[in-house]
C-alpha atoms as a PDB file:
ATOM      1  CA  UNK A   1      13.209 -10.219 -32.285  1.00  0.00           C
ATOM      2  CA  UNK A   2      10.449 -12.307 -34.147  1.00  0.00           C
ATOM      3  CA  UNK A   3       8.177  -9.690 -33.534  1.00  0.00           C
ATOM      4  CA  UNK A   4      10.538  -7.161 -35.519  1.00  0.00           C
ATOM      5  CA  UNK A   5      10.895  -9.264 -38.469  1.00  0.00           C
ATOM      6  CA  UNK A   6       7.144  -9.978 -38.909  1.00  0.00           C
ATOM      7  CA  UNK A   7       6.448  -6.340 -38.850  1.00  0.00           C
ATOM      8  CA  UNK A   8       9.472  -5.594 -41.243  1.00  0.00           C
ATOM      9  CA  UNK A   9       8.390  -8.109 -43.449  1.00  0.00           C
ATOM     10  CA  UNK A  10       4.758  -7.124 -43.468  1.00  0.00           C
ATOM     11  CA  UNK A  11       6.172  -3.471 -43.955  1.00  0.00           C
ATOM     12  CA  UNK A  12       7.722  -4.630 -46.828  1.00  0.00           C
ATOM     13  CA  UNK A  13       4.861  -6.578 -48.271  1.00  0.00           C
ATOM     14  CA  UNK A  14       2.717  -3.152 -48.235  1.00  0.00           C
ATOM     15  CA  UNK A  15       0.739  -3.794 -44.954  1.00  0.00           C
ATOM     16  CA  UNK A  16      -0.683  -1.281 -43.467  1.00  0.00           C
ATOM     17  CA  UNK A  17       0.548  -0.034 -39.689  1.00  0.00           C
ATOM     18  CA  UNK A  18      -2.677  -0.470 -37.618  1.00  0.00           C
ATOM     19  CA  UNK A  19      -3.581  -4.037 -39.550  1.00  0.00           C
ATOM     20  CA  UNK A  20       0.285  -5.040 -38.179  1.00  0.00           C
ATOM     21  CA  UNK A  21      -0.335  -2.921 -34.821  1.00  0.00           C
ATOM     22  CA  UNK A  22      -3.832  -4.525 -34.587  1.00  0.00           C
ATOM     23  CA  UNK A  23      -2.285  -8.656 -35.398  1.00  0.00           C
ATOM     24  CA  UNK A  24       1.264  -8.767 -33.278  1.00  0.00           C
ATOM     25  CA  UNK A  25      -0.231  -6.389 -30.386  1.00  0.00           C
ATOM     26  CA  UNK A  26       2.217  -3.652 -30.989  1.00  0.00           C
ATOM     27  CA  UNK A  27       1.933   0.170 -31.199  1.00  0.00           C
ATOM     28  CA  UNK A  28       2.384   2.001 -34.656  1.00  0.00           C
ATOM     29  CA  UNK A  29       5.199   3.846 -33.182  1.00  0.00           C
ATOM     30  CA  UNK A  30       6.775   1.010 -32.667  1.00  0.00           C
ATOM     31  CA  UNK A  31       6.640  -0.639 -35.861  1.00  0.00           C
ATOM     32  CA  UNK A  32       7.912   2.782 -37.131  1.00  0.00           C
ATOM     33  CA  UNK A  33      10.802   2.986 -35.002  1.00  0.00           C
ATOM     34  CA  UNK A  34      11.594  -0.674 -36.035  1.00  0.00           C
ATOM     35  CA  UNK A  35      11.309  -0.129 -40.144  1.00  0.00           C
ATOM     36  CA  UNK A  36      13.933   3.168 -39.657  1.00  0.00           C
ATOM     37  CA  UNK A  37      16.164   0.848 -37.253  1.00  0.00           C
ATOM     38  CA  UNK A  38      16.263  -1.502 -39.854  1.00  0.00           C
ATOM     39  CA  UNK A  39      16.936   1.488 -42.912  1.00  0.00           C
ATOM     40  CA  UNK A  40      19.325   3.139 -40.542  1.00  0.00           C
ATOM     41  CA  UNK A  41      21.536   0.473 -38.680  1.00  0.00           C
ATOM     42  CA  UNK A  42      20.500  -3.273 -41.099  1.00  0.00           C
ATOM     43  CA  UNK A  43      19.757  -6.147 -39.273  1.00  0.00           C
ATOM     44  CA  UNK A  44      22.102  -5.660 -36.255  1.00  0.00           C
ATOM     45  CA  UNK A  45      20.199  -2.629 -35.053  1.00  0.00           C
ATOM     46  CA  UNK A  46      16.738  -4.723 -34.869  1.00  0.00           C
ATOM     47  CA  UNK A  47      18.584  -7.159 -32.313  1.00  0.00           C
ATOM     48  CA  UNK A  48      17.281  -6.477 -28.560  1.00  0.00           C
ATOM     49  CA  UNK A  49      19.193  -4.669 -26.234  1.00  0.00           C
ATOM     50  CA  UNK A  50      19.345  -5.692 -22.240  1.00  0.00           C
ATOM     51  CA  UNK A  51      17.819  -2.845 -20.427  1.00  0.00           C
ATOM     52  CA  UNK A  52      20.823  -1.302 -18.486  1.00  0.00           C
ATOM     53  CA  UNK A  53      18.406   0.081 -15.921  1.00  0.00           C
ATOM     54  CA  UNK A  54      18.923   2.509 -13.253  1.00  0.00           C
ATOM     55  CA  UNK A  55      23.578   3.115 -12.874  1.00  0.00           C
ATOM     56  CA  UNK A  56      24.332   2.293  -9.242  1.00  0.00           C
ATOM     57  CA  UNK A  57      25.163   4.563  -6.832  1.00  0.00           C
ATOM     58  CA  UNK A  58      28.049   2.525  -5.358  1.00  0.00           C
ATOM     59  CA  UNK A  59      31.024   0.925  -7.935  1.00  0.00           C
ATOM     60  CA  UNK A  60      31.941  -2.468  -7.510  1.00  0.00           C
ATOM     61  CA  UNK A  61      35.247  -1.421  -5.454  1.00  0.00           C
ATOM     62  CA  UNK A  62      32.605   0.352  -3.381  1.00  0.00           C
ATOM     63  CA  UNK A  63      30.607  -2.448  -3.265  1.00  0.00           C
ATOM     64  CA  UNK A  64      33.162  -4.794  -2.064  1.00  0.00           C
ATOM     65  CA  UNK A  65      34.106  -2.418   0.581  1.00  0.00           C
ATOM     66  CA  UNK A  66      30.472  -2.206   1.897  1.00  0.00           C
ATOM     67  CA  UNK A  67      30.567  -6.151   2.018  1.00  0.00           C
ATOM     68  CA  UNK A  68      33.320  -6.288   4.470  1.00  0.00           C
ATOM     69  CA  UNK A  69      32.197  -3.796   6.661  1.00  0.00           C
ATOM     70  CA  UNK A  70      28.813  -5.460   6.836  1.00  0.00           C
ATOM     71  CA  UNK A  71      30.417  -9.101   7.465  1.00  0.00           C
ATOM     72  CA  UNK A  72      32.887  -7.381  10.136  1.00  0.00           C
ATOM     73  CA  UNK A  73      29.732  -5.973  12.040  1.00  0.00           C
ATOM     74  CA  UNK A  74      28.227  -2.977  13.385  1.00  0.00           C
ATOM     75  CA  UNK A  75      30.866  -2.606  16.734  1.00  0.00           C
ATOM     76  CA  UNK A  76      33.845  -2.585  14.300  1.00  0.00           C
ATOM     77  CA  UNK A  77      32.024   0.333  12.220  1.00  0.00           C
ATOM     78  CA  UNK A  78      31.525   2.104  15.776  1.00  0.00           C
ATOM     79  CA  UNK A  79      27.867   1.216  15.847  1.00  0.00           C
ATOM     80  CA  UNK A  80      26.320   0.287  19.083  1.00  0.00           C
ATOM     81  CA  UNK A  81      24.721  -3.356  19.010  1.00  0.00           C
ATOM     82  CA  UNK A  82      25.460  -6.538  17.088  1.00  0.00           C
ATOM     83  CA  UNK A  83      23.264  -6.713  14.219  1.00  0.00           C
ATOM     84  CA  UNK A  84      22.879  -4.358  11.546  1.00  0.00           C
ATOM     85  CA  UNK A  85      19.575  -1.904  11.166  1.00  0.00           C
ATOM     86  CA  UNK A  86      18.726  -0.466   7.805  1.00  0.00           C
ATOM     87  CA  UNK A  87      19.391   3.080   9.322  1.00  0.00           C
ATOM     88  CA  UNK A  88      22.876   2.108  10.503  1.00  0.00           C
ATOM     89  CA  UNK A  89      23.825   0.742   6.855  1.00  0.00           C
ATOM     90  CA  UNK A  90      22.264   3.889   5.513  1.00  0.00           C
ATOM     91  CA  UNK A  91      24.998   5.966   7.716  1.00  0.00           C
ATOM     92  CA  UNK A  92      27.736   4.185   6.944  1.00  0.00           C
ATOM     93  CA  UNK A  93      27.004   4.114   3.091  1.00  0.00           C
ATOM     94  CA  UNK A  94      26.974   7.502   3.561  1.00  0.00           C
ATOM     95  CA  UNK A  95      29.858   8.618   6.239  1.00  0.00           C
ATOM     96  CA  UNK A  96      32.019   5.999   4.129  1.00  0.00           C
ATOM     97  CA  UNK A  97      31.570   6.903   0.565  1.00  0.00           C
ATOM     98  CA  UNK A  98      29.139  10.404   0.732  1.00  0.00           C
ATOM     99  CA  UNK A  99      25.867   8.240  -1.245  1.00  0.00           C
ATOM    100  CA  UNK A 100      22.711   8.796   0.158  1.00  0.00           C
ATOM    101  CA  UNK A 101      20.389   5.826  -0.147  1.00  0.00           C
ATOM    102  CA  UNK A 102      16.914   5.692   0.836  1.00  0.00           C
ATOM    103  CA  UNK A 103      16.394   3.674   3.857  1.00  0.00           C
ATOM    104  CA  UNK A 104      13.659   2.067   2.144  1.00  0.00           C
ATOM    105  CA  UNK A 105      16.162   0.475  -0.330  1.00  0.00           C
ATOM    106  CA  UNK A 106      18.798  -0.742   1.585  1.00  0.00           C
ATOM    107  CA  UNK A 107      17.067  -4.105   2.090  1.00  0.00           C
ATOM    108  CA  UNK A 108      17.113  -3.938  -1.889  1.00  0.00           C
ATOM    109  CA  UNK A 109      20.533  -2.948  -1.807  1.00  0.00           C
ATOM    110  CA  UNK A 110      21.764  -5.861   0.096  1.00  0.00           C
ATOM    111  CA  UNK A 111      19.852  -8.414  -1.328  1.00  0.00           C
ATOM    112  CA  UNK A 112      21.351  -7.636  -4.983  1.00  0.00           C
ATOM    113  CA  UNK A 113      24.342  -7.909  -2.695  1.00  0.00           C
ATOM    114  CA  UNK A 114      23.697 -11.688  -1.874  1.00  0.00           C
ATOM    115  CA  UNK A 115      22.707 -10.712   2.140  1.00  0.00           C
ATOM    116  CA  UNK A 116      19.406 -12.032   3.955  1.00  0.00           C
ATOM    117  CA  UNK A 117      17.167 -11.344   6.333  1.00  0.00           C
ATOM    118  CA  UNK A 118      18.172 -13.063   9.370  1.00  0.00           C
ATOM    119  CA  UNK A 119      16.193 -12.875  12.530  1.00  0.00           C
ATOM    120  CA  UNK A 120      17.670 -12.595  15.658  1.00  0.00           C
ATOM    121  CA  UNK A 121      17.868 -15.739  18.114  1.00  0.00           C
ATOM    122  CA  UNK A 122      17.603 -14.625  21.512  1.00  0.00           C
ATOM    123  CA  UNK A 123      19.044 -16.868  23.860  1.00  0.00           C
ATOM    124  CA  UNK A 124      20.024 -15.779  26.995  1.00  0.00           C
ATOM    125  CA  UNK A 125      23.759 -15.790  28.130  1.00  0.00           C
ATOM    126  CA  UNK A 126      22.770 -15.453  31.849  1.00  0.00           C
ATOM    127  CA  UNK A 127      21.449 -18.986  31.992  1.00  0.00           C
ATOM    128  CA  UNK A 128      22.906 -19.765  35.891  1.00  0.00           C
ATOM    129  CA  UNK A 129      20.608 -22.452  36.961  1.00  0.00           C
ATOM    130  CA  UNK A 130      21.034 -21.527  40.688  1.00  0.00           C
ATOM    131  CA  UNK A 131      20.391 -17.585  40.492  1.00  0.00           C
ATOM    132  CA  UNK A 132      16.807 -19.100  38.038  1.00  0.00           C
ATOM    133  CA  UNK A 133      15.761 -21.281  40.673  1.00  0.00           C
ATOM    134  CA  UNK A 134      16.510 -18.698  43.432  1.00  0.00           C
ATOM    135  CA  UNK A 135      14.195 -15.987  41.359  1.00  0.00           C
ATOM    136  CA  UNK A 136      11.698 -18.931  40.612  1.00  0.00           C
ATOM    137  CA  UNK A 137      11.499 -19.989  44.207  1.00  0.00           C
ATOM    138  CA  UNK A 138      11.824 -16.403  45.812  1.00  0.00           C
ATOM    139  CA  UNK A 139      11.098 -13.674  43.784  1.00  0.00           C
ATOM    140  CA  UNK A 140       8.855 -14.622  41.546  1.00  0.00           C
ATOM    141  CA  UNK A 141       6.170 -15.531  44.249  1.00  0.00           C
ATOM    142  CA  UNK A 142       7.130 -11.864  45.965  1.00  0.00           C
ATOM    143  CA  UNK A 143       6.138 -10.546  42.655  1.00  0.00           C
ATOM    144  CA  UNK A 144       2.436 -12.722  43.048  1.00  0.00           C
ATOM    145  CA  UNK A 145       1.842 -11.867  46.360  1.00  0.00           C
ATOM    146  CA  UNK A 146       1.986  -8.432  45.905  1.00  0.00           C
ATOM    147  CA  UNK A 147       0.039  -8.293  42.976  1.00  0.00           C
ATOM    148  CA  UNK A 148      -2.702  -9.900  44.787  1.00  0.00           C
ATOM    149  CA  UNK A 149      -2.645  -7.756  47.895  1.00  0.00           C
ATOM    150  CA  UNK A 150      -3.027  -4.933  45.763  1.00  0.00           C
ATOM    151  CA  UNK A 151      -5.388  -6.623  42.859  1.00  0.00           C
ATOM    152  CA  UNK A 152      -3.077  -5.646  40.517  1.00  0.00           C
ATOM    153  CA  UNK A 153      -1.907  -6.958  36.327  1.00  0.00           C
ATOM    154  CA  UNK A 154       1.177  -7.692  36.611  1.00  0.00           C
ATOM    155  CA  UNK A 155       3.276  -6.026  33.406  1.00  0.00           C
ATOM    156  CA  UNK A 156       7.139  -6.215  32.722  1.00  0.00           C
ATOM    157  CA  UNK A 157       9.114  -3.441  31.121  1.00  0.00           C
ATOM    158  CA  UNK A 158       9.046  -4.624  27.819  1.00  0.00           C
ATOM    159  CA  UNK A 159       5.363  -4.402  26.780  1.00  0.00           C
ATOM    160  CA  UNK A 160       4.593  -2.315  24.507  1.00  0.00           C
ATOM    161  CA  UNK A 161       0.409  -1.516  24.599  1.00  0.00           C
ATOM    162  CA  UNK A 162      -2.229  -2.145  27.490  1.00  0.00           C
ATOM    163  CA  UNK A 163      -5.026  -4.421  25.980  1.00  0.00           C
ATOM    164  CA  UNK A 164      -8.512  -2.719  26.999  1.00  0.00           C
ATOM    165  CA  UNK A 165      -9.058  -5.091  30.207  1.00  0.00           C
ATOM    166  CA  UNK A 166      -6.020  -3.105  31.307  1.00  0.00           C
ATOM    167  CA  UNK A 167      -7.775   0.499  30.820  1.00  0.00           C
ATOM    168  CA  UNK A 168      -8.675   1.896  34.638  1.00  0.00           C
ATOM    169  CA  UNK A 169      -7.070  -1.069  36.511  1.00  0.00           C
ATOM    170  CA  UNK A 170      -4.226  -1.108  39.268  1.00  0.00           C
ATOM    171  CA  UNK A 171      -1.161  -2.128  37.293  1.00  0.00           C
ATOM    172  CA  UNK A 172       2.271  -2.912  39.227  1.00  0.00           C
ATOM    173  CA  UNK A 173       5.053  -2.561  36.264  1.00  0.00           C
ATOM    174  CA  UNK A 174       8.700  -4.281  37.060  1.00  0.00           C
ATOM    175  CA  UNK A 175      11.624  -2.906  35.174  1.00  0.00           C
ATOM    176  CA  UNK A 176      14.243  -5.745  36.404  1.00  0.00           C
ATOM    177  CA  UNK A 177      17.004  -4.109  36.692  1.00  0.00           C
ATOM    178  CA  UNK A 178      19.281  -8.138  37.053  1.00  0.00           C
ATOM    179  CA  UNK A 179      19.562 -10.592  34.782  1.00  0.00           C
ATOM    180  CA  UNK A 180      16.576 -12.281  34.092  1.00  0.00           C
ATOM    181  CA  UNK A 181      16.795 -16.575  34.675  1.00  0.00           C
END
């Protein structure tokens, strides 16, 4: 707003564009648009405006509705799983109110909405102290034995890459099909 009245003022005083674009760092098109603002509309229309940005997709009703399907969880929405994925949020938004969003942006999207990142704490709820001593005491050392007789890595299901020691080696892979101790 300061800015604005310095450059009307100077306008007024017979100063020239680029000696008021070149002092308060602003473009001549600028200070032009200002000085007809100010002929046009007085000293209301020089008075900054909030950027309204980018209209949402979803209203507030909308928005409100998303909120409670989020805090009611994924099985109530007839997803599989207990926490939410960007993808799954991305179907409902669109199965529940026909908006396409990016799946880039729903993290966005639920942040303006006062949600956060939470990672997942996995505990296990198969912690029977007998059955984790049996596996410790009985399994497990199966699982050693035969690695050895056959000079093998040992690798479970859930790894993801072989490391380059790995490349060309005997590997013995378990997929336990119980509950792990």
């Amino acid at each position: 707003m300061i800015k604005r009245i310095l450059v009307v003022l100077a306008v007024s005083e017979g100063t020239t564009y680029s000696m008021i674009a070149t002092t308060l760092k602003v473009s001549k098109e600028s200070i032009r648009l200002w000085t007809n603002t100010l002929l046009l509309k007085g000293l209301d229309g020089l008075k900054s405006k909030k950027s309204s940005g980018r209209p949402s997709k979803l209203t507030k009703t909308q928005r409100n509705e998303l909120e409670s399907l989020i805090i009611e969880g994924p099985a109530k929405a007839g997803f599989p799983g207990a926490c939410w994925r960007s993808p799954m949020i991305q179907a409902l938004i669109y199965d529940k109110f026909g908006v396409k969003y990016n799946v880039f942006y729903i993290s966005q999207l639920l942040r303006n909405m006062g949600f956060s990142y939470q990672k997942a704490k996995f505990v296990s709820d198969h912690k029977d102290p007998e059955n984790r001593e049996e596996w410790l005491k009985k399994i497990w050392p199966e699982i050693l034995n035969l690695a050895k007789e056959k000079n093998a890595y040992i690798l479970f299901g859930d790894e993801a890459s072989f490391p380059q020691p790995f490349q060309g080696s005997t590997l013995i892979c378990f997929s336990w099909r119980g509950s792990w101790p």
